[in-house]
Protein backbone atom coordinates (compact mmCIF):
# COMPACT_ATOMS: atom_id res chain seq x y z
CA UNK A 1 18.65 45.43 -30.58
CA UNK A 2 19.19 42.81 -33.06
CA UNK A 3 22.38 41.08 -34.99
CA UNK A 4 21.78 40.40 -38.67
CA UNK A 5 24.91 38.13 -40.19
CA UNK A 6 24.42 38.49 -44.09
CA UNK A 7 26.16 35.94 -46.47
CA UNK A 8 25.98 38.23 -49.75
CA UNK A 9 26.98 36.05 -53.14
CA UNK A 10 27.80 37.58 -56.51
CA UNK A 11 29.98 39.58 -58.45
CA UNK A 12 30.77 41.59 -54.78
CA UNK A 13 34.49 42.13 -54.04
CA UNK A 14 36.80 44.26 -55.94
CA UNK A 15 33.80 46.78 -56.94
CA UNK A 16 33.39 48.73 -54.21
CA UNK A 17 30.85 47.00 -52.55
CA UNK A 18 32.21 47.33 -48.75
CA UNK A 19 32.23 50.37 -48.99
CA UNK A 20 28.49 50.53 -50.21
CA UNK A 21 27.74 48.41 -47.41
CA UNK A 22 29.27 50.90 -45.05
CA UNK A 23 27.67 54.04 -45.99
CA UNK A 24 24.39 52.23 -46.20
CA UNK A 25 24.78 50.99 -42.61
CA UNK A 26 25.73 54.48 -41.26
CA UNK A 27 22.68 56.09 -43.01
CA UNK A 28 20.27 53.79 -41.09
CA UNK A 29 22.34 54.24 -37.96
CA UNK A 30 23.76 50.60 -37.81
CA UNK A 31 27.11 49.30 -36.06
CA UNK A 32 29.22 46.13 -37.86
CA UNK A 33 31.67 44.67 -40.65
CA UNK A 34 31.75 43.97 -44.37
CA UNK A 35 34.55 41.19 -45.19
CA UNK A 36 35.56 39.75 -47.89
CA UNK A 37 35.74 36.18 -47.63
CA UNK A 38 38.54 33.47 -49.58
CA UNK A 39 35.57 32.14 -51.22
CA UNK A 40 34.55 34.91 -53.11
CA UNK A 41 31.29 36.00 -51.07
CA UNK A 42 31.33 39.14 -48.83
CA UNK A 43 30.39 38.46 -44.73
CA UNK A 44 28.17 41.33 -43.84
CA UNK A 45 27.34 41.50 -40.04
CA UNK A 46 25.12 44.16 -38.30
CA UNK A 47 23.54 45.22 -35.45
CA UNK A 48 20.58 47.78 -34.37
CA UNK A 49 16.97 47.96 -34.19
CA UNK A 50 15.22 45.00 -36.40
CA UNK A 51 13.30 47.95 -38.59
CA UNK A 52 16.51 49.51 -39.71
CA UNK A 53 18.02 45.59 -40.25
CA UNK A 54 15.01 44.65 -42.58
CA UNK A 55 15.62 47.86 -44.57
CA UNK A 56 19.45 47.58 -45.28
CA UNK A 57 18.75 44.06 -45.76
CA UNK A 58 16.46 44.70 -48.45
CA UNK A 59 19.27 47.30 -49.75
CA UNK A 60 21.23 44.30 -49.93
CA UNK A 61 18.82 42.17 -51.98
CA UNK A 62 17.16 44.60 -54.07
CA UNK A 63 17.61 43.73 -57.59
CA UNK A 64 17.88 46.42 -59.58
CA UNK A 65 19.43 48.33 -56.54
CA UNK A 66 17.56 51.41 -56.00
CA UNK A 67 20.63 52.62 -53.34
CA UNK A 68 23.54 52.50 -56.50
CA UNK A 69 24.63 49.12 -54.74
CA UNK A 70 27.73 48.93 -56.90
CA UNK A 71 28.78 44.77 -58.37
CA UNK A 72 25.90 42.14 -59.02
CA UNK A 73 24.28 40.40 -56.22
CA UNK A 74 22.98 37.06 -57.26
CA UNK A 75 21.99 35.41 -53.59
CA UNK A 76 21.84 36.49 -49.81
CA UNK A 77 21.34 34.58 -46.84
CA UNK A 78 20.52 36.18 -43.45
CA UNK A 79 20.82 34.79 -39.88
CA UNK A 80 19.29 36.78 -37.10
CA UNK A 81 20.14 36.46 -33.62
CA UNK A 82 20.83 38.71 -30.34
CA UNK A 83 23.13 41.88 -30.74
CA UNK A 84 26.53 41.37 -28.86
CA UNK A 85 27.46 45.24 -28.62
CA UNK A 86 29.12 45.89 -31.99
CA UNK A 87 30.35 49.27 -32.05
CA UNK A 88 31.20 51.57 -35.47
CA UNK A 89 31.53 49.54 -39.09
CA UNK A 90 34.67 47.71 -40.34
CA UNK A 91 36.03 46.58 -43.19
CA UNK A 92 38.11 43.95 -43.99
């Protein structure tokens, strides 16, 4: 088990977008949070088996979004490290 922290930049809050992030998560069986951030960028953290990170990481970065990734995502940056026990998805 793997945690993937996801800084997602763009046109990404008030669209939707969490809740993309959400359902794409539970589809690939993955446990975290989508915030919004002060800033403008969207904190996406999650946590499961590295295969299922790499593919809703590439949900995330896919450009046209082939998942109806509602908003425009110009830039992502990933961190990887050790899963901490993250259970369910919220958003905030």
């Amino acid at each position: 088990m793997e945690r993937l922290t996801a800084l997602v930049t763009g046109h990404v809050q008030g669209v939707g977008f969490r809740w993309w992030v959400q359902t794409q998560a539970a589809e690939l069986g993955l446990a975290g949070s989508a915030t919004n951030l002060s800033d403008g960028h969207v904190e996406v953290v999650a946590e499961g088996e590295r295969k299922a990170l790499r593919q809703f990481l590439s949900r995330l970065r896919s450009d046209p979004s082939t998942h109806g990734r509602p908003g425009r995502v110009t830039r992502v940056s990933d961190h990887w490290g050790p899963a901490e026990g993250t259970e369910g998805f919220a958003t905030g």
